[in-house]
PDB file of N, CA and C in Angstrom:
ATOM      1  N   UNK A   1       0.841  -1.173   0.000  1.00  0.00           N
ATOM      2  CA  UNK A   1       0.000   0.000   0.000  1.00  0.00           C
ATOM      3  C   UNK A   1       0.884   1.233   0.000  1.00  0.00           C
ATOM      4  N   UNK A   2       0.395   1.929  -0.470  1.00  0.00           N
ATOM      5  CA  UNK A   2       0.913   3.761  -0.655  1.00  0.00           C
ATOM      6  C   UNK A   2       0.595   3.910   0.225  1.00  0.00           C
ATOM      7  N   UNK A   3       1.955   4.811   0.676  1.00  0.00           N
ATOM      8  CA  UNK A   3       1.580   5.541   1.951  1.00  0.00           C
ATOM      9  C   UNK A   3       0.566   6.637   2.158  1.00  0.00           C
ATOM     10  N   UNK A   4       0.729   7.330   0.674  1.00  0.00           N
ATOM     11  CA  UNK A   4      -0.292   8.665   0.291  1.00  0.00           C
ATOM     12  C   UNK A   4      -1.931   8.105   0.631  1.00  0.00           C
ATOM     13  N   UNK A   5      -1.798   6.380  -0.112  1.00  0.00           N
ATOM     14  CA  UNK A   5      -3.695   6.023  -0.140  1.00  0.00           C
ATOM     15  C   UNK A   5      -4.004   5.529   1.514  1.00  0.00           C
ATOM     16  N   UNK A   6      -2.726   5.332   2.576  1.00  0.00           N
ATOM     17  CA  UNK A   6      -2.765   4.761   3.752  1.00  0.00           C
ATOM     18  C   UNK A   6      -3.267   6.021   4.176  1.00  0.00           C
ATOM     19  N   UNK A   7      -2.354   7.272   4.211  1.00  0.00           N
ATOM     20  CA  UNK A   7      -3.180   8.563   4.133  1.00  0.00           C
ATOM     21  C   UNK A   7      -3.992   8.983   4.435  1.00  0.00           C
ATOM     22  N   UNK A   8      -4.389   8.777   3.416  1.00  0.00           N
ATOM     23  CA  UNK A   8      -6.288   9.087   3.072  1.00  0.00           C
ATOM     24  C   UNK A   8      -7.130   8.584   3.795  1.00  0.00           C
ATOM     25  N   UNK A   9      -7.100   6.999   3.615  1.00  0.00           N
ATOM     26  CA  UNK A   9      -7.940   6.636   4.641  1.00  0.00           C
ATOM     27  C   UNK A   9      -8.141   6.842   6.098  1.00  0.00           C
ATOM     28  N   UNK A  10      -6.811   6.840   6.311  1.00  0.00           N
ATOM     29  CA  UNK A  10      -6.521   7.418   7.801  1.00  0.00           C
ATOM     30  C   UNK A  10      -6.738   8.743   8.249  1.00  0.00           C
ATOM     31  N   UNK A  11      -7.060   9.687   7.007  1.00  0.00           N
ATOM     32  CA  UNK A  11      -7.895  10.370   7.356  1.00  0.00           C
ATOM     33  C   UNK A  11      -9.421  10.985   7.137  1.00  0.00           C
ATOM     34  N   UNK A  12      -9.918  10.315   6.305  1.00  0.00           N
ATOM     35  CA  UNK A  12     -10.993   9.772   6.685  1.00  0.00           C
ATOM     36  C   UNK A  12     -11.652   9.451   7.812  1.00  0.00           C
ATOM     37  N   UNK A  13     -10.977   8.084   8.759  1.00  0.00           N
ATOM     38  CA  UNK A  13     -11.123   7.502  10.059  1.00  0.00           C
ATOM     39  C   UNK A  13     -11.089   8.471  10.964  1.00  0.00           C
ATOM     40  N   UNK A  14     -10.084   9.751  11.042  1.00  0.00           N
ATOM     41  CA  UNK A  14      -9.995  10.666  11.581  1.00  0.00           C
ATOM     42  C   UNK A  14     -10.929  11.338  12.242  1.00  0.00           C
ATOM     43  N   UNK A  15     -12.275  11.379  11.500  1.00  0.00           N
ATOM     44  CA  UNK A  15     -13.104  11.919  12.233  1.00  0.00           C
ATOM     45  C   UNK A  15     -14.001  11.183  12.980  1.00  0.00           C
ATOM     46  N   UNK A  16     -14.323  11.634  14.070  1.00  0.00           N
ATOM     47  CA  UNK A  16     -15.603  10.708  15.286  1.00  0.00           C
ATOM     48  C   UNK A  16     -16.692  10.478  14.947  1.00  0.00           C
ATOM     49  N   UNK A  17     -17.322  10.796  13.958  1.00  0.00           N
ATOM     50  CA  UNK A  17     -18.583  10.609  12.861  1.00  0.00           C
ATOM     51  C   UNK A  17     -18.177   9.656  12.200  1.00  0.00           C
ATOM     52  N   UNK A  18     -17.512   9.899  11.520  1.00  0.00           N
ATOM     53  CA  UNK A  18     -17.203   9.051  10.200  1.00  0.00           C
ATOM     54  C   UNK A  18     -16.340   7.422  10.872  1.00  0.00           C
ATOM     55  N   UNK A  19     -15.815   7.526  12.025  1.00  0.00           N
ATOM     56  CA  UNK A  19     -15.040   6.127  12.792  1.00  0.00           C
ATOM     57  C   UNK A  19     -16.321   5.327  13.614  1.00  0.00           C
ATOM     58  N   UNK A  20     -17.101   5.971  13.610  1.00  0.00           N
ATOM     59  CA  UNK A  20     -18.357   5.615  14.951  1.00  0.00           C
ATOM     60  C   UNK A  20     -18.732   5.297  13.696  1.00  0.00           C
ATOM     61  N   UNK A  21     -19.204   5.563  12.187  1.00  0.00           N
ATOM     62  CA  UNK A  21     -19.953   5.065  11.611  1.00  0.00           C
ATOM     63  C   UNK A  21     -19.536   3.917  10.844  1.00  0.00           C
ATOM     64  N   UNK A  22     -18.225   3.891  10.627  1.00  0.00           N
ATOM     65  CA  UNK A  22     -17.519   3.092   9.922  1.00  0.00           C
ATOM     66  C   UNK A  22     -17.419   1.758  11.010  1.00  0.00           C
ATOM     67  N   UNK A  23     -17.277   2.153  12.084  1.00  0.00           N
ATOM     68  CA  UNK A  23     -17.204   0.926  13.575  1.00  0.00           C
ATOM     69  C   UNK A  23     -18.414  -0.136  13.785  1.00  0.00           C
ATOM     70  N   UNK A  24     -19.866   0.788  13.491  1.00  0.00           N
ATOM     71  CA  UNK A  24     -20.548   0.454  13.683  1.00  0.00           C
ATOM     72  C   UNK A  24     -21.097  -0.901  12.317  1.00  0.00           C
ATOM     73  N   UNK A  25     -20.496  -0.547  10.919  1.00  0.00           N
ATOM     74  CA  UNK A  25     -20.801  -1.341   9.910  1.00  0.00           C
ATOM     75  C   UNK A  25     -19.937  -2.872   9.906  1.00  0.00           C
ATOM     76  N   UNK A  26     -18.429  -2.250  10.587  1.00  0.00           N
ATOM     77  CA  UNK A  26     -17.960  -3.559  11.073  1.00  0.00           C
ATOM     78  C   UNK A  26     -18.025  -4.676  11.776  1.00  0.00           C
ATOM     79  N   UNK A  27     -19.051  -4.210  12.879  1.00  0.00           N
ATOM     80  CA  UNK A  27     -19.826  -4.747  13.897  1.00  0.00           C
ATOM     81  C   UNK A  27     -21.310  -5.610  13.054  1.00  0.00           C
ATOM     82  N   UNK A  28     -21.872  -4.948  12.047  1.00  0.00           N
ATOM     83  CA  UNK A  28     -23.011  -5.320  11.109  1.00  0.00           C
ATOM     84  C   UNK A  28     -22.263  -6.927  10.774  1.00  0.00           C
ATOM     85  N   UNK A  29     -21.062  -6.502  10.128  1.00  0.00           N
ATOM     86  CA  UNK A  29     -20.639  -7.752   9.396  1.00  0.00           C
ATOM     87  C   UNK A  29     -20.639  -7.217   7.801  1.00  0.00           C
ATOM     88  N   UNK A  30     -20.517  -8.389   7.132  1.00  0.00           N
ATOM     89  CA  UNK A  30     -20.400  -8.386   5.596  1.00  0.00           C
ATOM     90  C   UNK A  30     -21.803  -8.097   5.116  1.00  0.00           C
ATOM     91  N   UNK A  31     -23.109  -8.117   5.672  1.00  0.00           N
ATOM     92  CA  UNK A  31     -24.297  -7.842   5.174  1.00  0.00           C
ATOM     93  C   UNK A  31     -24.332  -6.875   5.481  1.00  0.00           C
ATOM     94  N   UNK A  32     -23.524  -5.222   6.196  1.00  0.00           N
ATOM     95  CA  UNK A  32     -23.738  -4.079   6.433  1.00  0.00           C
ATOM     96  C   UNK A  32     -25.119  -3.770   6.728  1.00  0.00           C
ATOM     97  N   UNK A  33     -25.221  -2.577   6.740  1.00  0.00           N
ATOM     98  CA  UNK A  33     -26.589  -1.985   7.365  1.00  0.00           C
ATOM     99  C   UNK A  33     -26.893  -1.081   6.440  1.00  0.00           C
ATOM    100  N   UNK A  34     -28.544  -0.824   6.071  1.00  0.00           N
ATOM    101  CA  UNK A  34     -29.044   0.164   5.262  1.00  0.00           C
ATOM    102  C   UNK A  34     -28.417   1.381   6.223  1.00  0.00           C
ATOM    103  N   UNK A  35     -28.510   2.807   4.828  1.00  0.00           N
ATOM    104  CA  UNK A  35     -28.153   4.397   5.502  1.00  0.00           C
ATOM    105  C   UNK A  35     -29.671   4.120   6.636  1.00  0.00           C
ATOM    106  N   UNK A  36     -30.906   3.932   6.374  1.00  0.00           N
ATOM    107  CA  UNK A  36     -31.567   4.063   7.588  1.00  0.00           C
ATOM    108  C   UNK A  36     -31.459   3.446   8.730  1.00  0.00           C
ATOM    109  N   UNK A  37     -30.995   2.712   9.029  1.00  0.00           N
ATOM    110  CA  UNK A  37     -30.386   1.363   9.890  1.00  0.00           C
ATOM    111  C   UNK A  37     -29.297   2.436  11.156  1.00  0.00           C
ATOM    112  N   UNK A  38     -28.447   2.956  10.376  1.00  0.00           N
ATOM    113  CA  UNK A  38     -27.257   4.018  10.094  1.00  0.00           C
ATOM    114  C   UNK A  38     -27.570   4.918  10.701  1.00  0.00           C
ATOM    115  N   UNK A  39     -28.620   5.450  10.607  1.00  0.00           N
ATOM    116  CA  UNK A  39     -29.086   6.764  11.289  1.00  0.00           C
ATOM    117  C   UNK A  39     -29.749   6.111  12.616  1.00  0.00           C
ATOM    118  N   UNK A  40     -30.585   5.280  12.509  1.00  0.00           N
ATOM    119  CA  UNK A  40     -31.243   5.038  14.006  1.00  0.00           C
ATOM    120  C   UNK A  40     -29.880   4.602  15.122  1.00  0.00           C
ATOM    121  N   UNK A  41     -29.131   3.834  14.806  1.00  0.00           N
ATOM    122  CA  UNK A  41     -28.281   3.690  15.336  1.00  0.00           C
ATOM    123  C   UNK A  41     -27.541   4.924  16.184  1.00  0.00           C
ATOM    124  N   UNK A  42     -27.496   5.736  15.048  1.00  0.00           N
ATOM    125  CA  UNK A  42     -26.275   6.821  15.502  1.00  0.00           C
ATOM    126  C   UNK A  42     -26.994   8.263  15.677  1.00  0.00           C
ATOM    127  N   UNK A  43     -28.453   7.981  15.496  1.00  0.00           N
ATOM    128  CA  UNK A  43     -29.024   9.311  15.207  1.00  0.00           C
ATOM    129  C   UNK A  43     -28.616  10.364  14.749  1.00  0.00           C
ATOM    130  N   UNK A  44     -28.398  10.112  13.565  1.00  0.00           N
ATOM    131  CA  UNK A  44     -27.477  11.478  12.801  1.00  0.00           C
ATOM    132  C   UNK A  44     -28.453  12.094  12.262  1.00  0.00           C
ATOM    133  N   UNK A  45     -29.026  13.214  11.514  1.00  0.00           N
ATOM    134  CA  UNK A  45     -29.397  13.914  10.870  1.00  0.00           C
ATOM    135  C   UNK A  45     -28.780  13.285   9.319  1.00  0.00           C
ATOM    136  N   UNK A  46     -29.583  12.657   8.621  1.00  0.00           N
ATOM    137  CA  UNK A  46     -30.056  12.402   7.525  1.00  0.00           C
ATOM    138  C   UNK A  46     -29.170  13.324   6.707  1.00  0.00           C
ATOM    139  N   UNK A  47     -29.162  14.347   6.349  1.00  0.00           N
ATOM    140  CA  UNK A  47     -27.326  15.044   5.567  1.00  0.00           C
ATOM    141  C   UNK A  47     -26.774  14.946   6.033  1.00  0.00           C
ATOM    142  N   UNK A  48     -26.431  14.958   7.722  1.00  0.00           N
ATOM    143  CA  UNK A  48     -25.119  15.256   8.352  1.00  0.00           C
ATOM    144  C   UNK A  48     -24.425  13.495   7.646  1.00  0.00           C
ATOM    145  N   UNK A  49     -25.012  12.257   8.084  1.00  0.00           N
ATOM    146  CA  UNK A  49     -24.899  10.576   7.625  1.00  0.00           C
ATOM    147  C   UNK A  49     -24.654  10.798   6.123  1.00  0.00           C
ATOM    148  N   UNK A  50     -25.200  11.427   5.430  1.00  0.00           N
ATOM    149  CA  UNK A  50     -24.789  11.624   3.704  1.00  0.00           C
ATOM    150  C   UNK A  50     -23.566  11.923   3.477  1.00  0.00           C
ATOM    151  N   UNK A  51     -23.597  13.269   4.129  1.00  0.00           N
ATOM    152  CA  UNK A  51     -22.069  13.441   3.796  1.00  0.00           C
ATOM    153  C   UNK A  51     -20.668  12.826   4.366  1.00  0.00           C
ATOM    154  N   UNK A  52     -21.212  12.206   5.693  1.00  0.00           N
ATOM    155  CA  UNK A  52     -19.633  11.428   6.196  1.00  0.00           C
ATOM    156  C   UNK A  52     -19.772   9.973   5.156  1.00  0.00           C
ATOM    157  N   UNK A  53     -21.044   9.619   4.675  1.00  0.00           N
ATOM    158  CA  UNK A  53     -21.370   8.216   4.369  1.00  0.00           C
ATOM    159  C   UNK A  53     -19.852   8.280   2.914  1.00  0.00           C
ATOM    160  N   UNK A  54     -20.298   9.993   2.259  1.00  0.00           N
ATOM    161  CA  UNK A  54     -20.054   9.808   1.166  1.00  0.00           C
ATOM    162  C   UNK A  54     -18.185   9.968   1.151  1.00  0.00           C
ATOM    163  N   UNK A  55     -17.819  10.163   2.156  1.00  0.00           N
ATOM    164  CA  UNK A  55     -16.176  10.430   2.448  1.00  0.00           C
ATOM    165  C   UNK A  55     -15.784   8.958   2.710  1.00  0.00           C
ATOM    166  N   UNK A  56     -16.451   8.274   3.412  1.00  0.00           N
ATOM    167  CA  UNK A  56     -15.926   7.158   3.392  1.00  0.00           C
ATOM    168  C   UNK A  56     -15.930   6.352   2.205  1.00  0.00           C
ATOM    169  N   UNK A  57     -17.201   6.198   1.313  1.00  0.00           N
ATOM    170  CA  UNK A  57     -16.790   5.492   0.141  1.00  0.00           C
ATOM    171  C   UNK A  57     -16.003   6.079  -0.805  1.00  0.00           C
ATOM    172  N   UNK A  58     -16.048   7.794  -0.907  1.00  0.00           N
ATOM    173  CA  UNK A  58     -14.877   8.101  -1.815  1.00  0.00           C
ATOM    174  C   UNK A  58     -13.709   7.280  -1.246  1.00  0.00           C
ATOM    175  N   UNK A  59     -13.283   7.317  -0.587  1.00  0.00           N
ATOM    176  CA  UNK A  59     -11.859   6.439  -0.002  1.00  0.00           C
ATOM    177  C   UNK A  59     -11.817   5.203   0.415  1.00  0.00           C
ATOM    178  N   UNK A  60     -13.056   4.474  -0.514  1.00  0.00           N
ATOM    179  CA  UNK A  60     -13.623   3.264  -0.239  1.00  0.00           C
ATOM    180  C   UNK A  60     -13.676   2.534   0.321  1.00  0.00           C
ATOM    181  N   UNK A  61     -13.440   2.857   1.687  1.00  0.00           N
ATOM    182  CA  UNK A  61     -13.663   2.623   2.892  1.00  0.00           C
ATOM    183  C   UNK A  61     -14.640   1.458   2.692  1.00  0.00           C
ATOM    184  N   UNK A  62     -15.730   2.201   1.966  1.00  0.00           N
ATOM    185  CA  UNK A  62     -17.175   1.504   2.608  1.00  0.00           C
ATOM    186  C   UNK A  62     -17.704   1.692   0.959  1.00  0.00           C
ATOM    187  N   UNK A  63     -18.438  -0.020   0.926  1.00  0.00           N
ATOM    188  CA  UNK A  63     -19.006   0.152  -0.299  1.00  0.00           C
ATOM    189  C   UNK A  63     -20.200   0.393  -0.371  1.00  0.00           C
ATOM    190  N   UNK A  64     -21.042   1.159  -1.231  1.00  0.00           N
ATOM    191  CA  UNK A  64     -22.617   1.175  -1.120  1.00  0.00           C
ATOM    192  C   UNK A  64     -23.512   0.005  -2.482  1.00  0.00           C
ATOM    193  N   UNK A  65     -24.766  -0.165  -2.276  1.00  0.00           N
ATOM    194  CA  UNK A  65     -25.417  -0.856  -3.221  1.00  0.00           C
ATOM    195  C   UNK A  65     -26.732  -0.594  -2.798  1.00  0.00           C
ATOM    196  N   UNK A  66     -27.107  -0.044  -4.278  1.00  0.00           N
ATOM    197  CA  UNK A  66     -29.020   0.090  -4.129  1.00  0.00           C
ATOM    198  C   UNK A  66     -29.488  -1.204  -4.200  1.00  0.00           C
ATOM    199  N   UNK A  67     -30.464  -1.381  -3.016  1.00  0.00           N
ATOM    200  CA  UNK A  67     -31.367  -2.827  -2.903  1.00  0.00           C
ATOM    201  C   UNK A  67     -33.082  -2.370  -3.620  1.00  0.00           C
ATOM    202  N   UNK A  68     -33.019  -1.991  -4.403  1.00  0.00           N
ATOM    203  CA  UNK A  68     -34.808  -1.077  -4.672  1.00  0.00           C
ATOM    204  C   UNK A  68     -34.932   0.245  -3.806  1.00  0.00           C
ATOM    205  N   UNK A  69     -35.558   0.537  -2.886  1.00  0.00           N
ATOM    206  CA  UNK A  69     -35.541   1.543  -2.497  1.00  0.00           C
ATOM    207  C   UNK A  69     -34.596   1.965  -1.682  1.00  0.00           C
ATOM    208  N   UNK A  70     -33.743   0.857  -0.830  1.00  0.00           N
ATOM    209  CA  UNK A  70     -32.741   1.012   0.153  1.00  0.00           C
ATOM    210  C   UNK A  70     -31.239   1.181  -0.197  1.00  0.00           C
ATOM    211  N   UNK A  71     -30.101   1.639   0.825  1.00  0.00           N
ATOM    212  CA  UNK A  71     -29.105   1.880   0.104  1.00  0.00           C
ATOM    213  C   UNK A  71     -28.460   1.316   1.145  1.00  0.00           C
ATOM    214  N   UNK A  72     -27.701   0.167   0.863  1.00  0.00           N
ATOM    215  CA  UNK A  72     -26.983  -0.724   2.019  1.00  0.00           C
ATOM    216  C   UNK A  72     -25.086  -0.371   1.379  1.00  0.00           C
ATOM    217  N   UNK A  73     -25.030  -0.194   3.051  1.00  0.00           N
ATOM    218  CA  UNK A  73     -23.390   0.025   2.962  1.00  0.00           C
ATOM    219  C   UNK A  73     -22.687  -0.739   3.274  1.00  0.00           C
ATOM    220  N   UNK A  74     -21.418  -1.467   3.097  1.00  0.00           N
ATOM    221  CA  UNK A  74     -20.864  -2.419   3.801  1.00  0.00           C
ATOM    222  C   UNK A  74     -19.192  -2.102   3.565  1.00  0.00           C
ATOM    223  N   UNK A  75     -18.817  -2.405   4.978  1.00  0.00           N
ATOM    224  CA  UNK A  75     -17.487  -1.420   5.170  1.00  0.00           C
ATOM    225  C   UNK A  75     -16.658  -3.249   3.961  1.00  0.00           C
ATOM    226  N   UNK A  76     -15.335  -2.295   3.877  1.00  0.00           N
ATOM    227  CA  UNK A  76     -14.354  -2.712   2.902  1.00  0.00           C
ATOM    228  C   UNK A  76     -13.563  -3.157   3.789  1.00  0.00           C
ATOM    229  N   UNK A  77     -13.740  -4.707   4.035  1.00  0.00           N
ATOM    230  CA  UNK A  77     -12.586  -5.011   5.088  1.00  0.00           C
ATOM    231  C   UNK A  77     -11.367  -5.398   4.179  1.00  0.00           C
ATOM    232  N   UNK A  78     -11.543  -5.867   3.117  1.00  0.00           N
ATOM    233  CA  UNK A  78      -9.956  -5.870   2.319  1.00  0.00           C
ATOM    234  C   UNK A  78      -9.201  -4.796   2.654  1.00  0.00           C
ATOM    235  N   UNK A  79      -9.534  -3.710   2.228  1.00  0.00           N
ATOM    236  CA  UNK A  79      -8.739  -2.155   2.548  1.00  0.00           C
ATOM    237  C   UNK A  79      -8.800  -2.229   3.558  1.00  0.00           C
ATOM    238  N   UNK A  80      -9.387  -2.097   4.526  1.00  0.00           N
ATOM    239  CA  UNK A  80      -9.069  -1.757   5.956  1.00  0.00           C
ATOM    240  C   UNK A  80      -7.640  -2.676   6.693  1.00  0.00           C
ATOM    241  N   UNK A  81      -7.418  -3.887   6.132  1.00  0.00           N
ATOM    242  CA  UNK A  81      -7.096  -4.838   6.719  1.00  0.00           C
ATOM    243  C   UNK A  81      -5.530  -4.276   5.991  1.00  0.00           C
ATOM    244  N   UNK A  82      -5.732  -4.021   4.583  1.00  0.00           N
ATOM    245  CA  UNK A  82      -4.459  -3.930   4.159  1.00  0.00           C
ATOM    246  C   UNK A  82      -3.921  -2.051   4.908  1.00  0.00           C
ATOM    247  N   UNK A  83      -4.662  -1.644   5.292  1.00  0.00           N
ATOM    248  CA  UNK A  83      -4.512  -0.584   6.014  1.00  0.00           C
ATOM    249  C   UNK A  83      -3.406  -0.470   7.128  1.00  0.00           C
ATOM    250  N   UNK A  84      -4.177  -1.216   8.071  1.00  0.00           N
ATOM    251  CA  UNK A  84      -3.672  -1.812   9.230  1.00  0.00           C
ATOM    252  C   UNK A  84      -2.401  -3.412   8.822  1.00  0.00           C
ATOM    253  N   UNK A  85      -1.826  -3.993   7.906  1.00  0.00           N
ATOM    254  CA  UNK A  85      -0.902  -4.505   7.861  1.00  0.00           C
ATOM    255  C   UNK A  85       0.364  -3.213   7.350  1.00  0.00           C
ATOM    256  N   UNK A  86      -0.383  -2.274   6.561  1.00  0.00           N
ATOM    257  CA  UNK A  86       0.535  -1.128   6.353  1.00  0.00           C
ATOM    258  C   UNK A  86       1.520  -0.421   8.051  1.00  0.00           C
ATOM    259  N   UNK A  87       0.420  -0.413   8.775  1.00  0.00           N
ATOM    260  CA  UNK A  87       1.245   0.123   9.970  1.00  0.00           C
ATOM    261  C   UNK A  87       1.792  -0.543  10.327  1.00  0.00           C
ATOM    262  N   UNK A  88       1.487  -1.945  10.605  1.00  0.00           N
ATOM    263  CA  UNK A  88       2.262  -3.090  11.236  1.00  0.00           C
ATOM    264  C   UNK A  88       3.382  -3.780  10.980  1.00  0.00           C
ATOM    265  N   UNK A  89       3.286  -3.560   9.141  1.00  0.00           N
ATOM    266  CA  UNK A  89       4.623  -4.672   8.824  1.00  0.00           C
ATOM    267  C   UNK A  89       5.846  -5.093   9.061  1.00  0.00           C
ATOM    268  N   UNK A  90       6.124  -3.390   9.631  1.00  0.00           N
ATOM    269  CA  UNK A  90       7.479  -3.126  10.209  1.00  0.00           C
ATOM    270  C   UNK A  90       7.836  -3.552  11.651  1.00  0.00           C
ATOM    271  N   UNK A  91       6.629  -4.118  12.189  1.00  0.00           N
ATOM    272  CA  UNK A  91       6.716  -3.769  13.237  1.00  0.00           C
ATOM    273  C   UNK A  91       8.235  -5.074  13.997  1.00  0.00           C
ATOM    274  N   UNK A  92       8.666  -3.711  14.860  1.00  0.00           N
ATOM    275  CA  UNK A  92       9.770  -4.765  15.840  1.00  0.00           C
ATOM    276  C   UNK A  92      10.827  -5.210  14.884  1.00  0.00           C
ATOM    277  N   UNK A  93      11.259  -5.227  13.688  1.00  0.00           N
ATOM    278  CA  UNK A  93      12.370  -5.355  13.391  1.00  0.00           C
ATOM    279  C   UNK A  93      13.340  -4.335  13.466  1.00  0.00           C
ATOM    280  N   UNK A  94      13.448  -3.262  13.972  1.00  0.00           N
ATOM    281  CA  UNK A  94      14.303  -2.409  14.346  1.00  0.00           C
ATOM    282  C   UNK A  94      14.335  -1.308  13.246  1.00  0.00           C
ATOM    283  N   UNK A  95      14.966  -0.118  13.732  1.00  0.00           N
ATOM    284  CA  UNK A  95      15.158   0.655  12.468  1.00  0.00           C
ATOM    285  C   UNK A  95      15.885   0.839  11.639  1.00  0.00           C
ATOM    286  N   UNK A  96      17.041   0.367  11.999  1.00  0.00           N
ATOM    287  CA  UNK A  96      18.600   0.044  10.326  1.00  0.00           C
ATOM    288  C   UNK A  96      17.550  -0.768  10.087  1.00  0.00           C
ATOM    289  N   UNK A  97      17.466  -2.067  10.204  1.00  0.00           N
ATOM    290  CA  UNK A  97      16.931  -3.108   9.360  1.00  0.00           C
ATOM    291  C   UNK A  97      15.477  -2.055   8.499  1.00  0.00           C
ATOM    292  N   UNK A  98      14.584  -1.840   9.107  1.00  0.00           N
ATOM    293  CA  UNK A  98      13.686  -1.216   8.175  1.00  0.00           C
ATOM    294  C   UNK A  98      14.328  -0.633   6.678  1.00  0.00           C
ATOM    295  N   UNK A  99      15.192   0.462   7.593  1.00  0.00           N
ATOM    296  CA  UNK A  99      15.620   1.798   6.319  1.00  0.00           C
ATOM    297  C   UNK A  99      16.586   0.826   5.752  1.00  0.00           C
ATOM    298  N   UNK A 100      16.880  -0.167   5.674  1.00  0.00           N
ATOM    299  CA  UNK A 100      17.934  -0.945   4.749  1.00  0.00           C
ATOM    300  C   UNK A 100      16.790  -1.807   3.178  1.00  0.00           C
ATOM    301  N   UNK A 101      15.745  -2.119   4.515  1.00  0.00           N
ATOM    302  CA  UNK A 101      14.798  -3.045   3.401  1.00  0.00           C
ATOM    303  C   UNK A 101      13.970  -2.060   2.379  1.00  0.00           C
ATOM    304  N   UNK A 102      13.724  -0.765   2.960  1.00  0.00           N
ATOM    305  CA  UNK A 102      13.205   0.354   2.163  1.00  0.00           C
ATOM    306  C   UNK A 102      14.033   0.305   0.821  1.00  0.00           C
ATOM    307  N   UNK A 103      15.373   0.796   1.247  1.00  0.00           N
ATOM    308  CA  UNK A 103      16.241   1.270   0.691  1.00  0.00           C
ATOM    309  C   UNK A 103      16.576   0.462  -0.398  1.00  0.00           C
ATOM    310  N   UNK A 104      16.640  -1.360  -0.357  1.00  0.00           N
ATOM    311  CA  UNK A 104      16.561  -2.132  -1.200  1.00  0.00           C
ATOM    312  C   UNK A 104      15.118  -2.445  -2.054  1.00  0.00           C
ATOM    313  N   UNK A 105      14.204  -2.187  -1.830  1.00  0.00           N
ATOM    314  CA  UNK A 105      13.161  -2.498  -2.166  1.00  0.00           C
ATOM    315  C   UNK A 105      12.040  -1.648  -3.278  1.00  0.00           C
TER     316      UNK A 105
END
């Protein structure tokens, strides 16, 4: 992963709207939750949920799909996961060793 697209998402997550909402779809599972589902949950105001809904899938966080009238979201655990191996990979091998494997790589 790019560090620039690790970035992004991470800031995205950044905000307490948009992490509470994104938390809450992870908790749903892979069948996510309709935007109305979304709001009772979190009681958001119906634009205020639009517009964090729509920051997270720009950074596809979270995917959406019209069911007929409903609009079900379901967070992107591929990305997320490769997110979080981004911070981790390094982890505990020291720092020459890192900036050496950078440096070769």
């Amino acid at each position: 992963m790019e560090p620039k697209h690790a970035a992004r998402c991470l800031e995205k997550l950044g905000n307490a709207t948009r992490l509470e909402i994104f938390r809450l779809l992870v908790r749903a599972g892979p069948a996510g939750l309709a935007v109305g589902e979304i709001q009772e949950h979190l009681d958001i105001p119906g634009s205020t949920l639009s517009h964090h809904i729509s920051h997270l899938v720009n950074a596809g966080l979270v995917h959406q799909q019209r069911e007929g009238r409903v609009l079900r979201c379901t967070p992107n655990f591929t990305l997320i996961d490769e997110v979080i191996r981004f911070l981790t990979e390094e982890c505990c091998v020291g720092v020459a060793e890192a900036e050496k494997a950078r440096a070769a790589g």
